[in-house]
C-alpha atoms as a PDB file:
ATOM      1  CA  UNK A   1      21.389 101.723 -73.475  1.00  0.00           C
ATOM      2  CA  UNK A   2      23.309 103.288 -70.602  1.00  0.00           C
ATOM      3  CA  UNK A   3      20.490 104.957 -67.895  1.00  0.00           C
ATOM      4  CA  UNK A   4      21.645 108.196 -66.308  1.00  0.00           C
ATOM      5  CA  UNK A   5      21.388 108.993 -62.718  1.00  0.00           C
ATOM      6  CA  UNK A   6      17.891 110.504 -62.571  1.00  0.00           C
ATOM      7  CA  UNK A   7      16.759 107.636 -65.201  1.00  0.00           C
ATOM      8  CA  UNK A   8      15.671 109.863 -67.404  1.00  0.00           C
ATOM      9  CA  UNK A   9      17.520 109.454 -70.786  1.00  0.00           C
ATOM     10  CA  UNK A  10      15.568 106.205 -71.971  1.00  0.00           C
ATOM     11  CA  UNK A  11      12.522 108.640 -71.323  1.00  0.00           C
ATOM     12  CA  UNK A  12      13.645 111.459 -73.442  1.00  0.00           C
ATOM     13  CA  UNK A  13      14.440 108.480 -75.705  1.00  0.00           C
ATOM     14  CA  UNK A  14      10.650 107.587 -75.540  1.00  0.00           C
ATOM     15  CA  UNK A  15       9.362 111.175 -75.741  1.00  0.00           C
ATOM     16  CA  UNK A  16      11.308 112.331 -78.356  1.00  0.00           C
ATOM     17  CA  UNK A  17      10.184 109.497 -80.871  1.00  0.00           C
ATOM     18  CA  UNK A  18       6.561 109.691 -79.300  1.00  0.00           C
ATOM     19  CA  UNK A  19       6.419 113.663 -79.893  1.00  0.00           C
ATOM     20  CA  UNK A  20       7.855 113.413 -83.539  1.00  0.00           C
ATOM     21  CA  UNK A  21       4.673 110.894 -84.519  1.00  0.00           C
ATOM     22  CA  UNK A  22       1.608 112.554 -85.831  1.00  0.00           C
ATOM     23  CA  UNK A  23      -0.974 114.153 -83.914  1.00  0.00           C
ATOM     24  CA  UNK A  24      -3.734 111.230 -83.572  1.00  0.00           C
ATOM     25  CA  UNK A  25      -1.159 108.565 -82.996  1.00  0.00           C
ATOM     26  CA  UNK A  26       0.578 110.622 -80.553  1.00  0.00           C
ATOM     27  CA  UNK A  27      -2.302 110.238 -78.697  1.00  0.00           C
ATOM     28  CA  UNK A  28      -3.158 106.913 -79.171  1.00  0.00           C
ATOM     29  CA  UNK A  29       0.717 106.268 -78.306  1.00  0.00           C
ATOM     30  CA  UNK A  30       0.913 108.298 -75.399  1.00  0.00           C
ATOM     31  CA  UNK A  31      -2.891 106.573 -74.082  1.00  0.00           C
ATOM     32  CA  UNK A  32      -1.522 102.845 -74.855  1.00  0.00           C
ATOM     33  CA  UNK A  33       1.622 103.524 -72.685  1.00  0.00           C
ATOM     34  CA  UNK A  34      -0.122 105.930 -69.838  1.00  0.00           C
ATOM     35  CA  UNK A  35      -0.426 102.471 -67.495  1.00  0.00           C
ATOM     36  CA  UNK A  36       3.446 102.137 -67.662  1.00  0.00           C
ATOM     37  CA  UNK A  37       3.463 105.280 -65.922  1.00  0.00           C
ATOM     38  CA  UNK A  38       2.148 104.230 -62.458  1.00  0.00           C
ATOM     39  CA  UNK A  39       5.382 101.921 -62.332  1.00  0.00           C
ATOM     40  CA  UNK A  40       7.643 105.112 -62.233  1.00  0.00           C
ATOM     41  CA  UNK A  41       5.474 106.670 -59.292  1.00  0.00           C
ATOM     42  CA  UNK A  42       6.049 103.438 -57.448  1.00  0.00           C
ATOM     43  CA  UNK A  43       9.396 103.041 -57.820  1.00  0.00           C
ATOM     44  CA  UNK A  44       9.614 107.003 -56.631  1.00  0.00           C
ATOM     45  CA  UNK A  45       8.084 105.846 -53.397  1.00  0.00           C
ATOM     46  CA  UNK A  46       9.966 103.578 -53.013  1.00  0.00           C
ATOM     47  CA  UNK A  47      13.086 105.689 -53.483  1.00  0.00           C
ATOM     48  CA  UNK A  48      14.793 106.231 -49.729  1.00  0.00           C
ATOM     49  CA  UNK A  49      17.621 108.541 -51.352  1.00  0.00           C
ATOM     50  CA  UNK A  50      16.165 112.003 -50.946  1.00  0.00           C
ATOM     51  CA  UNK A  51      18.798 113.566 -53.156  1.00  0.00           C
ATOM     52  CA  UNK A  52      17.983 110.670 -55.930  1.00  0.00           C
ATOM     53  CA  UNK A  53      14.306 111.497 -55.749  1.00  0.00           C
ATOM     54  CA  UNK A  54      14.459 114.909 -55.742  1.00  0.00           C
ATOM     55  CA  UNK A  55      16.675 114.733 -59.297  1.00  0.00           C
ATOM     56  CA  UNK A  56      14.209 112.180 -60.586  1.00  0.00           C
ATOM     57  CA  UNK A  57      10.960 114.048 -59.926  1.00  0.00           C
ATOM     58  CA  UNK A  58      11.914 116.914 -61.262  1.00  0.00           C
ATOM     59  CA  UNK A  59      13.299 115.763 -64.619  1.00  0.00           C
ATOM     60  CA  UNK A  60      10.661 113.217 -64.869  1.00  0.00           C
ATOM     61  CA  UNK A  61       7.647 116.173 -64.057  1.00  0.00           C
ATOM     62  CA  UNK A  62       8.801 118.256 -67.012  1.00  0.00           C
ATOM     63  CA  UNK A  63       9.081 115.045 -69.472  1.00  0.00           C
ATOM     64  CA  UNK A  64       5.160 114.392 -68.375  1.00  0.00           C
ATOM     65  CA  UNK A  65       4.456 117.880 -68.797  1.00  0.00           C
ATOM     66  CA  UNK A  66       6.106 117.251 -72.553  1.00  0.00           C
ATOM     67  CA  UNK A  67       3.265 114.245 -73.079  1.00  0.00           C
ATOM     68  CA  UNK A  68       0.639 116.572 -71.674  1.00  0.00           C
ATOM     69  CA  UNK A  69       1.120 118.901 -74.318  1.00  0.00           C
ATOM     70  CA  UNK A  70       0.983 116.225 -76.477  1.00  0.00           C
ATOM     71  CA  UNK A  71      -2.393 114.825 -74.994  1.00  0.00           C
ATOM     72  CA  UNK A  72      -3.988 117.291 -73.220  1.00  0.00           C
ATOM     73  CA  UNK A  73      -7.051 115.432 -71.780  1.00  0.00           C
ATOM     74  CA  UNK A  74      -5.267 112.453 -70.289  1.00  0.00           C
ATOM     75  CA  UNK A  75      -6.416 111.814 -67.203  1.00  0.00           C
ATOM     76  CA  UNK A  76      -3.340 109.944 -66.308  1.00  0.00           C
ATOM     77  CA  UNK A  77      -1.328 112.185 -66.910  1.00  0.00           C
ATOM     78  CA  UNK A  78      -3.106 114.875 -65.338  1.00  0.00           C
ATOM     79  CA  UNK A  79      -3.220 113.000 -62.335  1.00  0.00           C
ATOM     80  CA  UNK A  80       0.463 112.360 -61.926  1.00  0.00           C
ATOM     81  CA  UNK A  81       1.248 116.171 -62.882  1.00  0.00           C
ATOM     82  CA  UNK A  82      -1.297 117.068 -59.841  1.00  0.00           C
ATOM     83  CA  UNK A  83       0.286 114.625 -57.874  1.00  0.00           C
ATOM     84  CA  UNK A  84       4.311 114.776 -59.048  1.00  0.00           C
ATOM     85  CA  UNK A  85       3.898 119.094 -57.974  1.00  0.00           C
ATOM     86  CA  UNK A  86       2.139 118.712 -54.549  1.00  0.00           C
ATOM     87  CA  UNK A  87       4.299 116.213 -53.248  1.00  0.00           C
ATOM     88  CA  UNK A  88       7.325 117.490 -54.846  1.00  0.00           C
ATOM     89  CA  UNK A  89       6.393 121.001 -53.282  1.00  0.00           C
ATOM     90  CA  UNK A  90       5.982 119.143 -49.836  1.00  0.00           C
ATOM     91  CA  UNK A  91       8.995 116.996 -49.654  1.00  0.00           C
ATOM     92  CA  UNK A  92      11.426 119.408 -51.226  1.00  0.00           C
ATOM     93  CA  UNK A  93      10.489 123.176 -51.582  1.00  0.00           C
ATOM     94  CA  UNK A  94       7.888 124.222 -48.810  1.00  0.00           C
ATOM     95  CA  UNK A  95      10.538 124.489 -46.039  1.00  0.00           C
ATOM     96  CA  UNK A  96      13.692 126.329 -47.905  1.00  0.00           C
ATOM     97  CA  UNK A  97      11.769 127.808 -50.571  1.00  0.00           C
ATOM     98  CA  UNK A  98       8.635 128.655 -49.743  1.00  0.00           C
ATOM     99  CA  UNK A  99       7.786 131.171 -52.316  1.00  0.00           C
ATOM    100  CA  UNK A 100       8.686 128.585 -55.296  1.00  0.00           C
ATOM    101  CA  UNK A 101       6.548 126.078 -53.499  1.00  0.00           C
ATOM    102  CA  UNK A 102       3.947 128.485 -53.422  1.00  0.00           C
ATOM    103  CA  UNK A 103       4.019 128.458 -57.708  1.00  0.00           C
ATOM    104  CA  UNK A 104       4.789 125.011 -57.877  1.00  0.00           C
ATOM    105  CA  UNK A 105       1.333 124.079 -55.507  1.00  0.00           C
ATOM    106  CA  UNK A 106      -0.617 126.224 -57.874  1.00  0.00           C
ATOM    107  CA  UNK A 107       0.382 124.395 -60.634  1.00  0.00           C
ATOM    108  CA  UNK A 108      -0.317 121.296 -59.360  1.00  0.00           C
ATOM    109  CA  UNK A 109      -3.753 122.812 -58.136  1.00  0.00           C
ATOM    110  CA  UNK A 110      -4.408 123.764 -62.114  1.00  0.00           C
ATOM    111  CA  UNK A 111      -3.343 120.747 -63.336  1.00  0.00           C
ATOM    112  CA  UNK A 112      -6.321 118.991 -60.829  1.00  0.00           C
ATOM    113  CA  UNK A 113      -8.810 121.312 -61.749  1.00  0.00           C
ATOM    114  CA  UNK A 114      -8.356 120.322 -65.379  1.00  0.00           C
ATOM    115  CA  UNK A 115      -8.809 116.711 -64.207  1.00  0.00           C
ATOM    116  CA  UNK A 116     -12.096 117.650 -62.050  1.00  0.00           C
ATOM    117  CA  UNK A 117     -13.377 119.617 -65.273  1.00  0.00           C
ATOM    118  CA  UNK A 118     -13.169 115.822 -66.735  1.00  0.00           C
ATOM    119  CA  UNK A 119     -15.749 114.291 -63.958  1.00  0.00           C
ATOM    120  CA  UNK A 120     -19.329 114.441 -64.656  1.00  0.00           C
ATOM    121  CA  UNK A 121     -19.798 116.534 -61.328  1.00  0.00           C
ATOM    122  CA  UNK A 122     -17.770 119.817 -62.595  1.00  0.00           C
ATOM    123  CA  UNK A 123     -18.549 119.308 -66.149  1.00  0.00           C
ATOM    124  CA  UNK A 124     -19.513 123.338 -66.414  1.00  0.00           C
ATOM    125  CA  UNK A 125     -16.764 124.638 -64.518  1.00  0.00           C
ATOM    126  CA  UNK A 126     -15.696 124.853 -61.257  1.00  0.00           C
ATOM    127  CA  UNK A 127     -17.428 127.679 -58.988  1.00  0.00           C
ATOM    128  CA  UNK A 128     -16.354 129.953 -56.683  1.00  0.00           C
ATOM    129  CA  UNK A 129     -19.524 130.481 -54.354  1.00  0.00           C
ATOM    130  CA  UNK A 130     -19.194 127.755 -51.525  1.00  0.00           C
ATOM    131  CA  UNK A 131     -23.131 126.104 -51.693  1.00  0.00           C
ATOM    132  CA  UNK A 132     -22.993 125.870 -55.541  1.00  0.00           C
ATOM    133  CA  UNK A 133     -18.890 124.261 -54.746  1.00  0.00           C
ATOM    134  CA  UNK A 134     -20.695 121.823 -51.751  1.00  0.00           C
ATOM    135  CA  UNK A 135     -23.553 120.920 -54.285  1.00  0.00           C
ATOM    136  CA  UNK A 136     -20.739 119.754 -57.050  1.00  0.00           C
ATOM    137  CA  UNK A 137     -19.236 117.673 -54.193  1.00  0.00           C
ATOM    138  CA  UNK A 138     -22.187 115.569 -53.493  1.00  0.00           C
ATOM    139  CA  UNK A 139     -22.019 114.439 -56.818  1.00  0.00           C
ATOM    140  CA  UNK A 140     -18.757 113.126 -56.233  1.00  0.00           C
ATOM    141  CA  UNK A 141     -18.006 109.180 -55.766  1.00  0.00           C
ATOM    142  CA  UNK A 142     -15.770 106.969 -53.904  1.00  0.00           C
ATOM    143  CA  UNK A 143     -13.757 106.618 -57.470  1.00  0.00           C
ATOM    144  CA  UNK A 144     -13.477 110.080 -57.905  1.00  0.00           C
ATOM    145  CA  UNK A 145     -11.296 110.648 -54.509  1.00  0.00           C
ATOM    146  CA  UNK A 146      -7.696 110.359 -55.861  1.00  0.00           C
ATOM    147  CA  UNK A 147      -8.187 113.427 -57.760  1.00  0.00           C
ATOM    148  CA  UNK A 148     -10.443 114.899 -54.995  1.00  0.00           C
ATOM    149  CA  UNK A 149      -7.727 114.329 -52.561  1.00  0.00           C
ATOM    150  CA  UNK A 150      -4.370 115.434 -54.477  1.00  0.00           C
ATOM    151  CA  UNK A 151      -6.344 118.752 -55.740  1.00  0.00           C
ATOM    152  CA  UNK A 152      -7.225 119.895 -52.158  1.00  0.00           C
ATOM    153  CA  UNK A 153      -3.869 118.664 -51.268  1.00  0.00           C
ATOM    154  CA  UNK A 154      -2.525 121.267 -53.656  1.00  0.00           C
ATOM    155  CA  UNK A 155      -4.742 124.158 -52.930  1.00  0.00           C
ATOM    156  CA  UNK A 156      -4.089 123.771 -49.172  1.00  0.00           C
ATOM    157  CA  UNK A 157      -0.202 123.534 -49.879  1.00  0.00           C
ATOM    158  CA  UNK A 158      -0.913 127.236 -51.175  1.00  0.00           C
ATOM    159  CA  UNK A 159      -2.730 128.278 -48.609  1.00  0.00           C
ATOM    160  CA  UNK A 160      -1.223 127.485 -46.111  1.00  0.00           C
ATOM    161  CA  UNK A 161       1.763 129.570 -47.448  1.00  0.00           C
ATOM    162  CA  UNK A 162      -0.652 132.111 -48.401  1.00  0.00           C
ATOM    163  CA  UNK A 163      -2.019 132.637 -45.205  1.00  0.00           C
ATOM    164  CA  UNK A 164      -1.654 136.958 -45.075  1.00  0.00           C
ATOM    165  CA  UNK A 165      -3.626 136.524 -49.393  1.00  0.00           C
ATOM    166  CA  UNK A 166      -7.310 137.122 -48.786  1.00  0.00           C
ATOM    167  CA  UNK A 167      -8.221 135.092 -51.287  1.00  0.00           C
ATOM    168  CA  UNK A 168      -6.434 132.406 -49.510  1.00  0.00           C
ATOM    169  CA  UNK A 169      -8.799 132.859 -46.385  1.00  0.00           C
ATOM    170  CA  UNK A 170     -11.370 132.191 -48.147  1.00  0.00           C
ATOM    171  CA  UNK A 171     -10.153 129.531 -50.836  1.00  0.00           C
ATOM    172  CA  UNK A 172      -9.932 127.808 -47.269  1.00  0.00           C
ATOM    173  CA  UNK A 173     -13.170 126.624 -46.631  1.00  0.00           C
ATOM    174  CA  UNK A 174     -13.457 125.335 -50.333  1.00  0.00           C
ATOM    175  CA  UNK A 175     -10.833 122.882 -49.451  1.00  0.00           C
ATOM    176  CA  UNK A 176     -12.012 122.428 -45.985  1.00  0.00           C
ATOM    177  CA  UNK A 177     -15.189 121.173 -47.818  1.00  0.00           C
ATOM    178  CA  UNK A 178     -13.231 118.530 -50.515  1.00  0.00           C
ATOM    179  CA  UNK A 179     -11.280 117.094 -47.748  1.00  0.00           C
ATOM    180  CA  UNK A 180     -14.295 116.471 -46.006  1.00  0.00           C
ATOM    181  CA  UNK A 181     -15.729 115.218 -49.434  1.00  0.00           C
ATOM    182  CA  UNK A 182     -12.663 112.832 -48.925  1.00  0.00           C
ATOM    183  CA  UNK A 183     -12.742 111.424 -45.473  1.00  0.00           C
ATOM    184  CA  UNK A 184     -17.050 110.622 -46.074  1.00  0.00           C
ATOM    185  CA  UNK A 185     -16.076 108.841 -48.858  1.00  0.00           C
ATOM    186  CA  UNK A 186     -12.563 106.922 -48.035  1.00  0.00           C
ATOM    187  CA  UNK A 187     -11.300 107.869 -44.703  1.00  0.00           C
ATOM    188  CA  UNK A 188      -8.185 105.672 -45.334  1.00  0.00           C
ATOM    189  CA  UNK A 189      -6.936 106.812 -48.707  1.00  0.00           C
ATOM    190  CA  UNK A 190      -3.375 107.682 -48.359  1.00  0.00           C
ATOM    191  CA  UNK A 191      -2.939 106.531 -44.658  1.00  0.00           C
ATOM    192  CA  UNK A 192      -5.792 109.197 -43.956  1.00  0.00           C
ATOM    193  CA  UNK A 193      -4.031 112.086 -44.800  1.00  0.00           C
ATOM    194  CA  UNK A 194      -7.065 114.040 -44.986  1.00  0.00           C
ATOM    195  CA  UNK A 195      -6.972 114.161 -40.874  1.00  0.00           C
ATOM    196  CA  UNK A 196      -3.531 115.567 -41.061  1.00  0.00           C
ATOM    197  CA  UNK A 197      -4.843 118.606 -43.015  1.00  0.00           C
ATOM    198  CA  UNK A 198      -7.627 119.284 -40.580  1.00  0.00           C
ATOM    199  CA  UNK A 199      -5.199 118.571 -37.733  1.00  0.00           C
ATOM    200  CA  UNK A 200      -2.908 121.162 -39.389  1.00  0.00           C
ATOM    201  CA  UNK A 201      -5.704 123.803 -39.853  1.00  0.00           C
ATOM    202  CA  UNK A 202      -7.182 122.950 -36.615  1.00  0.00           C
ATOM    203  CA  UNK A 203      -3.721 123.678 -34.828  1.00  0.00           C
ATOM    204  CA  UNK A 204      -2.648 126.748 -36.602  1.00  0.00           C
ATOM    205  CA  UNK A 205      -5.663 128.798 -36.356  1.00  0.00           C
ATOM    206  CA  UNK A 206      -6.198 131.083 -33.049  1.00  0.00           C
ATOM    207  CA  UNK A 207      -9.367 129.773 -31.528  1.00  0.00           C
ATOM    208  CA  UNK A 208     -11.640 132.665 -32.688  1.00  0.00           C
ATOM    209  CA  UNK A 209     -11.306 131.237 -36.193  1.00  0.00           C
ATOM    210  CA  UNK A 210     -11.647 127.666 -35.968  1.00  0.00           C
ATOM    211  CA  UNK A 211      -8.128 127.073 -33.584  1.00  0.00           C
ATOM    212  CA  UNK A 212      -8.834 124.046 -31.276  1.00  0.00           C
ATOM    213  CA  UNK A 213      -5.730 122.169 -29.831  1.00  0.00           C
ATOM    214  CA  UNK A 214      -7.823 119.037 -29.289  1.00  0.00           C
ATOM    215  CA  UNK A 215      -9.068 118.745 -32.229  1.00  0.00           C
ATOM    216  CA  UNK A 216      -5.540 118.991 -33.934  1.00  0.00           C
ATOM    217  CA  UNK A 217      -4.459 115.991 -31.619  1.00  0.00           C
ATOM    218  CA  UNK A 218      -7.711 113.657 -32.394  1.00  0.00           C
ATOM    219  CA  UNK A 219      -7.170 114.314 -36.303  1.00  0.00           C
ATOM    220  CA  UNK A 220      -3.420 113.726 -35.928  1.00  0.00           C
ATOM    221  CA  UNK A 221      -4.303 110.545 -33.976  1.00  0.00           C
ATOM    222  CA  UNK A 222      -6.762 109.150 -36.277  1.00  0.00           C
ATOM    223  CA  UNK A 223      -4.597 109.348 -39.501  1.00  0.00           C
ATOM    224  CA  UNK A 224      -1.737 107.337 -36.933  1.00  0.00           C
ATOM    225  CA  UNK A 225      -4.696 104.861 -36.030  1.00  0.00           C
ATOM    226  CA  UNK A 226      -5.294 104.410 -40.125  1.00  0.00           C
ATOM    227  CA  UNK A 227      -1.682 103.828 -40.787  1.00  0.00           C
ATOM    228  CA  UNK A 228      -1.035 101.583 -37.886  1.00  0.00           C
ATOM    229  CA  UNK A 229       1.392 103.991 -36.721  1.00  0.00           C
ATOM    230  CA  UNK A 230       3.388 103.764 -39.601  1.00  0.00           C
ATOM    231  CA  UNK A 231       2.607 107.036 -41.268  1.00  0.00           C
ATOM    232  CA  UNK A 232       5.435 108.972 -39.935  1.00  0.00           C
ATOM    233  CA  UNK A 233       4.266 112.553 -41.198  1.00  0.00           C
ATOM    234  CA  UNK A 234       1.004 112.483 -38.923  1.00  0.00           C
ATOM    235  CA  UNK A 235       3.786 112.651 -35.919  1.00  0.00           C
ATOM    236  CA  UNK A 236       5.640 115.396 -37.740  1.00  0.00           C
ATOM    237  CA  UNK A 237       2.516 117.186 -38.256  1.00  0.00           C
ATOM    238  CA  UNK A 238       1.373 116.577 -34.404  1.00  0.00           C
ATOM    239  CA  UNK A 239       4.271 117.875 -33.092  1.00  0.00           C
ATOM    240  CA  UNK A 240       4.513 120.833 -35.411  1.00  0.00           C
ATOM    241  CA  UNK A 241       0.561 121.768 -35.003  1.00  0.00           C
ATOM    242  CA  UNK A 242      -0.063 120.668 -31.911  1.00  0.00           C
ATOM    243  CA  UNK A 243       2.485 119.896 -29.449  1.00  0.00           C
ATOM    244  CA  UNK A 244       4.465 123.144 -30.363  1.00  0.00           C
ATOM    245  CA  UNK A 245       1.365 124.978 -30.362  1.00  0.00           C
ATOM    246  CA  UNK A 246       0.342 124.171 -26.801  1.00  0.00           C
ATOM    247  CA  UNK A 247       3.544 124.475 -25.893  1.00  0.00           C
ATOM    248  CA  UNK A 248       4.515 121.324 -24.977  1.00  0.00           C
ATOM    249  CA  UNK A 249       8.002 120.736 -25.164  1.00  0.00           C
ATOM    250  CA  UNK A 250       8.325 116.383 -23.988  1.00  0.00           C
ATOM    251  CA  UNK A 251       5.494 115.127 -26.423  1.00  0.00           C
ATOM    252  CA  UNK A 252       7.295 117.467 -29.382  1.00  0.00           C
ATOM    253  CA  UNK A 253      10.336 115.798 -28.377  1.00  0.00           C
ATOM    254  CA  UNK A 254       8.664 112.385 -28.506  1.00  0.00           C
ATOM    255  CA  UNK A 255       6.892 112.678 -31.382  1.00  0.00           C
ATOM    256  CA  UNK A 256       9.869 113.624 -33.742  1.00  0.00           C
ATOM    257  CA  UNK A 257      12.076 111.009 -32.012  1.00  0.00           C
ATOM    258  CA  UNK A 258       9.735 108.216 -32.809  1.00  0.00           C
ATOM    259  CA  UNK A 259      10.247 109.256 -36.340  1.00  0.00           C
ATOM    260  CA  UNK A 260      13.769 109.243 -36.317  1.00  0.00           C
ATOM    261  CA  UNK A 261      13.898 105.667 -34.443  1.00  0.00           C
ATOM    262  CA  UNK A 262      11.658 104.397 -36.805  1.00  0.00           C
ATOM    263  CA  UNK A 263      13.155 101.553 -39.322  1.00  0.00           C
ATOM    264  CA  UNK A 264      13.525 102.872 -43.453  1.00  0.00           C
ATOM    265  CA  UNK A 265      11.696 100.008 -44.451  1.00  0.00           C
ATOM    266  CA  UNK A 266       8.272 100.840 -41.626  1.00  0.00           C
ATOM    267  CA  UNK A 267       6.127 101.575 -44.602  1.00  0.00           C
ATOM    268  CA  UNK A 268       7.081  98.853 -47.239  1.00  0.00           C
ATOM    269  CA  UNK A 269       7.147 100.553 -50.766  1.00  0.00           C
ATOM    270  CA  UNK A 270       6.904 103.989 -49.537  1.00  0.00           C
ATOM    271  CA  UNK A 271      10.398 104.414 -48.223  1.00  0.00           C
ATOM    272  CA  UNK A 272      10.243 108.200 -49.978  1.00  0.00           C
ATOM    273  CA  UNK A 273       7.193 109.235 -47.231  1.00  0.00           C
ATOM    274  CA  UNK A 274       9.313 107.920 -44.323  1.00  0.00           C
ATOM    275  CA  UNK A 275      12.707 110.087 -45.529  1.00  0.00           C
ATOM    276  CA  UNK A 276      10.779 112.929 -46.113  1.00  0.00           C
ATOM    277  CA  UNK A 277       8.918 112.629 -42.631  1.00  0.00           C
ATOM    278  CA  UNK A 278      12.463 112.220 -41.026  1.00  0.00           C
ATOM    279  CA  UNK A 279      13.703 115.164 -42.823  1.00  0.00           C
ATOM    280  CA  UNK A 280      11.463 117.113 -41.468  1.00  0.00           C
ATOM    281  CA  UNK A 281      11.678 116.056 -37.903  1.00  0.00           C
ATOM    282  CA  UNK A 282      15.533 116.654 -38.096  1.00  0.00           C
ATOM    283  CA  UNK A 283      14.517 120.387 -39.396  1.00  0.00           C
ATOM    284  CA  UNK A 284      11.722 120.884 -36.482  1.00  0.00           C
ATOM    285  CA  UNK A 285      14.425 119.682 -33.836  1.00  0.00           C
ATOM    286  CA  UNK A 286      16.852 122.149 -34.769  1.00  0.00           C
ATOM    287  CA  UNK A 287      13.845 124.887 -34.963  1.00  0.00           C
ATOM    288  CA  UNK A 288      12.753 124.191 -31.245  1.00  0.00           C
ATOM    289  CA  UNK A 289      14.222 127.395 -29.543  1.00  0.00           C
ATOM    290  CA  UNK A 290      12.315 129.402 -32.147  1.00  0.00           C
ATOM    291  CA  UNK A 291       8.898 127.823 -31.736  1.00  0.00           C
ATOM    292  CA  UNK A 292       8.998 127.384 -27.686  1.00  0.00           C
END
């Protein structure tokens, strides 16, 4: 059978014949196949064509959103939607679309709270009020921080093009309080992206809410420290939220060119990241005489 460019024909293939079974072995279908899933999201990382990746994601998000329908409660599948939107808001949308990123974060943000519903700790909903929000989070475990982490990931993709919503101001500390959840429980999962967040709220804040330069640099720092330097975005996200914010025009420049000198191949199996990350620093380079 002759694959397409995004790979996605042999899926609609699979979908199609999976979707036309009845209801129960649908399911049972969908949940004996669900492991073969993690192999596409690895070979996505893995992808260094930006252009390629951006086709596959895509296509492949909506054919998972198909088997979602299908199987509502997967977690799997849940988790990959959550996932698939954030990052695919991140890498491709939040910097020349910024109002469909906006959508596509909150999606990803509803498809995680449907996951978190699934965890003992958020069993009867998710609340609003911050102690009874904190109290859920306690409950939480060191297994539980995938979900933990991509969620907040989400929410604080939509906040932080939010930033003039009130409810965004105060969705805030919510996620201010799962990332935190996430860094007590595994400081290191995803190369400690966690920091990068609190580095990027830390940065962009005036100091009379939060704002401390310092602070952005020591989070930004740590997540490099996790990664063995290899990380690229935490130098991205340094010299975007701190180095530009204090103004300082030779360690912005540094920063962004030790992403671009960096080899593909610095984070094996996660060629994607490092694309994305130089991207970016191409994109902040040609931005410099706005933001200095």
């Amino acid at each position: 059978m002759k694959r397409t460019r995004t790979g996605t024909y042999p899926i609609i293939v699979v979908i199609f014949s999976l979707l036309t079974l009845g209801c129960s072995i649908q399911k049972m279908a969908i949940r004996s196949t669900s492991g073969l899933f993690q192999y596409g999201i690895e070979a996505i990382y893995a992808e260094p064509d930006l252009q390629f990746a951006r086709e596959a994601i895509a296509a492949n998000l909506k054919l998972l959103e198909g088997f979602h329908r299908a199987d509502p409660k997967n977690q799997t599948l849940l988790f990959m939607l959550t996932q698939g939107y954030a990052s695919y808001s991140l890498a491709f949308l939040e910097d020349d679309y910024p109002e469909r990123a906006r959508q596509f974060y909150l999606r990803a943000r509803d498809y995680g709270f449907q996951l978190l519903r699934t965890l003992p700790a958020f069993k009867k909903g998710i609340p609003t009020a911050t102690e009874a929000f904190q109290e859920r989070l306690d409950r939480l475990r060191r297994e539980d921080v995938p979900v933990l982490f991509w969620t907040a990931f989400a929410w604080g993709g939509w906040i932080n093009l939010s930033k003039h919503d009130p409810q965004a101001v105060y969705d805030l500390n919510l996620v201010k309080a799962m990332m935190q959840r996430v860094l007590e429980l595994e400081e290191g999962y995803f190369f400690g992206a966690a920091h990068l967040f609190f580095g990027s709220v830390y940065g962009s804040l005036p100091p009379m809410l939060g704002g401390d330069p310092e602070k952005a640099r020591a989070e930004f720092q740590r997540s490099l420290e996790l990664s063995q330097n290899r990380f690229l975005m935490a130098y991205v996200y340094a010299a975007r939220y701190y180095a530009a914010t204090t103004l300082n025009e030779e360690r912005f420049d540094r920063y962004l060119q030790q992403v671009l000198d960096a080899p593909d191949n610095i984070l094996p199996g996660y060629e994607l990241l490092t694309a994305v990350a130089k991207a970016k620093a191409r994109r902040l380079l040609q931005q410099k005489e706005e933001l200095f």
